[in-house]
C-alpha atoms as a PDB file:
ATOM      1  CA  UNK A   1       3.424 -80.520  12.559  1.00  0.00           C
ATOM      2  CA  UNK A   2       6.704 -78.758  13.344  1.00  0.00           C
ATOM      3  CA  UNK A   3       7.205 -74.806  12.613  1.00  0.00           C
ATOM      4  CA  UNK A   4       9.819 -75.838   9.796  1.00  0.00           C
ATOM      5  CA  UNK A   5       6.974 -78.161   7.964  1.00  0.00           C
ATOM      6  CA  UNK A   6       4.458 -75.147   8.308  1.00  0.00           C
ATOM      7  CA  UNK A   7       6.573 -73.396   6.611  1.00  0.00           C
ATOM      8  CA  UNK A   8       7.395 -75.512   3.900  1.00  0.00           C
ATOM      9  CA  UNK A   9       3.727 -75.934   3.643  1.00  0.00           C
ATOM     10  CA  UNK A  10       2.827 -72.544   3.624  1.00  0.00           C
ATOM     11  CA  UNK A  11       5.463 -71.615   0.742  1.00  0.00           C
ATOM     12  CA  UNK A  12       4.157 -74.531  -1.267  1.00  0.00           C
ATOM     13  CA  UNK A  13       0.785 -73.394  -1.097  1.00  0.00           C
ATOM     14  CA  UNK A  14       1.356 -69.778  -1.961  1.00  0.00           C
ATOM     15  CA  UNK A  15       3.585 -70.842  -5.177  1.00  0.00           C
ATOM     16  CA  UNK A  16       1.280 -73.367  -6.662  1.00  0.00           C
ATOM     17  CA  UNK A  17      -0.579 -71.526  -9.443  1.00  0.00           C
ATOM     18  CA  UNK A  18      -3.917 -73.386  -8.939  1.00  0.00           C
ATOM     19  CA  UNK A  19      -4.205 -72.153  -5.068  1.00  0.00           C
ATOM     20  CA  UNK A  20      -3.281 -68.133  -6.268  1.00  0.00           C
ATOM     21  CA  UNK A  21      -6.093 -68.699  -9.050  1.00  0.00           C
ATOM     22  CA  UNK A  22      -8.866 -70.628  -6.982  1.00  0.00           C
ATOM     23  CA  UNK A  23      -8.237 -66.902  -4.611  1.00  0.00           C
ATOM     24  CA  UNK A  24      -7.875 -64.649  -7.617  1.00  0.00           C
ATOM     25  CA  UNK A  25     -11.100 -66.095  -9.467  1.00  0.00           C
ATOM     26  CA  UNK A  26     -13.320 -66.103  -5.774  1.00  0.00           C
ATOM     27  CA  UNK A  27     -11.880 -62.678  -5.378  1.00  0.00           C
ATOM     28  CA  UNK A  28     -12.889 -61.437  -8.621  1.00  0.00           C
ATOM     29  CA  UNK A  29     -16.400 -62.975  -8.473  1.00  0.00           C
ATOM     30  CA  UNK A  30     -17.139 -61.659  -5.241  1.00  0.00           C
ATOM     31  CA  UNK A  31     -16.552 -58.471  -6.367  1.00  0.00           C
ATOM     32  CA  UNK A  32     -18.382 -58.489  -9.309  1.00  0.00           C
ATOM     33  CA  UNK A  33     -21.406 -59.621  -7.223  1.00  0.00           C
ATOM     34  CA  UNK A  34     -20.713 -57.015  -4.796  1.00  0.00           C
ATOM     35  CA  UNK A  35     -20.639 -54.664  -8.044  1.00  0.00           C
ATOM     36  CA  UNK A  36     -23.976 -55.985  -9.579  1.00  0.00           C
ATOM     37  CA  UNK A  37     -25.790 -55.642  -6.321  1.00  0.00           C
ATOM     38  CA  UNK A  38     -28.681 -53.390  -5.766  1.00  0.00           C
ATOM     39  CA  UNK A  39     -29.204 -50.846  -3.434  1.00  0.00           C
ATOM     40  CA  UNK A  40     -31.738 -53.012  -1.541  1.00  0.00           C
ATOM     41  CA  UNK A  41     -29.823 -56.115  -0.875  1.00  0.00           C
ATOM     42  CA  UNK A  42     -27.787 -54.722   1.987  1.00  0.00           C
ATOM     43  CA  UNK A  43     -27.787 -57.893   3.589  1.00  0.00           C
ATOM     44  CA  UNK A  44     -26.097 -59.459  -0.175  1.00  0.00           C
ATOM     45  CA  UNK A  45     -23.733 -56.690  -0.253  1.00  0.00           C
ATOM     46  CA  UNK A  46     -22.572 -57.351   3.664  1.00  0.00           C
ATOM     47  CA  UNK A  47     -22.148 -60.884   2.706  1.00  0.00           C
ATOM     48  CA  UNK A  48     -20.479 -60.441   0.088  1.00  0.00           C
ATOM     49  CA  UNK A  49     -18.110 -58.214   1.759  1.00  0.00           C
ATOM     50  CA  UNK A  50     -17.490 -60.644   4.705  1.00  0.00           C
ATOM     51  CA  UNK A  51     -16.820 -63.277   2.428  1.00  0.00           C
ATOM     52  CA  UNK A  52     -13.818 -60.610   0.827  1.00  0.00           C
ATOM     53  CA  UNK A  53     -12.484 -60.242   4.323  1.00  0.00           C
ATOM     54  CA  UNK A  54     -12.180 -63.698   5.092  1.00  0.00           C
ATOM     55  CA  UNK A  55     -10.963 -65.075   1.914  1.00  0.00           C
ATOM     56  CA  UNK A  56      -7.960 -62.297   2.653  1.00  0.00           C
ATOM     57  CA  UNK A  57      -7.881 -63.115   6.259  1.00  0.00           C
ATOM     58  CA  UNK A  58      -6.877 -67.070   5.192  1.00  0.00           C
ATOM     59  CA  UNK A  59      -4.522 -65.633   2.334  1.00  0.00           C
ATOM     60  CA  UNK A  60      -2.815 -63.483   5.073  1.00  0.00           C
ATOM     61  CA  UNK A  61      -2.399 -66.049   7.636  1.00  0.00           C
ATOM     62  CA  UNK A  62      -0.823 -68.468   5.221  1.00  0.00           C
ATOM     63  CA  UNK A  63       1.761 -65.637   4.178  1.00  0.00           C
ATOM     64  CA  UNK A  64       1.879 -64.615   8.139  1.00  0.00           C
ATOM     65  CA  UNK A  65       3.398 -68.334   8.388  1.00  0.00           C
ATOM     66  CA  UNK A  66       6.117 -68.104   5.576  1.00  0.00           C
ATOM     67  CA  UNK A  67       6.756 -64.637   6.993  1.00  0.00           C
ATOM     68  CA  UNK A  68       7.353 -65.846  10.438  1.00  0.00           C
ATOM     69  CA  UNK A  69       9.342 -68.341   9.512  1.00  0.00           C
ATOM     70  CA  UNK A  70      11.849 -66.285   7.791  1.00  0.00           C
ATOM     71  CA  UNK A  71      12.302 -64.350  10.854  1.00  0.00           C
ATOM     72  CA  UNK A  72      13.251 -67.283  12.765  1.00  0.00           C
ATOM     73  CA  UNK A  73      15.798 -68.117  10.570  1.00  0.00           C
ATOM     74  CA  UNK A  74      17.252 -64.365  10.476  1.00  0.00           C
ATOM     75  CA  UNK A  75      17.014 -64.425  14.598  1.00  0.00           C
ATOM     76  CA  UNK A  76      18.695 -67.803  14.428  1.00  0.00           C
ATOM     77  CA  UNK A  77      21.654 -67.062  11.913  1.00  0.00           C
ATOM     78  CA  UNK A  78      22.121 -63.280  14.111  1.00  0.00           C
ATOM     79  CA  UNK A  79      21.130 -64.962  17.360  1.00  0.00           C
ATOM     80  CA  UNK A  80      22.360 -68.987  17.299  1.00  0.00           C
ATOM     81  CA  UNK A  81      22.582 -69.238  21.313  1.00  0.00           C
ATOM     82  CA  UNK A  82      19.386 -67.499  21.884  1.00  0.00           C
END
């Protein structure tokens, strides 16, 4: 897949309203079992958490694409013989 289809891709993804809810609902339930937690289950709390970082970590690369993308096209439009 070309960098122009990743792009397209990536936007997609980030404006459809099912994708921003599936990560808005894990989000939210993650952290409420990360809230309910007791202070014994360490090991819950830790997976919990690395679950948190990850599900941003995928949100952030998909936006890293989009983002990248719009600085080719500002490099190309101030930069067309580069």
């Amino acid at each position: 897949m070309d960098n122009e289809s990743r792009v397209i891709h990536a936007k997609d993804l980030l404006n459809n309203p099912i994708f921003n809810e599936a990560f808005d609902v894990l989000k939210k339930d993650l952290l409420n079992r990360w809230d309910s937690s007791g202070s014994p289950e360490v090991e819950a709390r830790e997976s919990i958490w690395l679950a948190m970082r990850l599900l941003d970590r995928v949100h952030n690369h998909i936006t890293s694409i989009v983002e990248t993308g719009r600085m080719a096209d500002i490099l190309d439009k101030q930069h067309p013989f580069i």
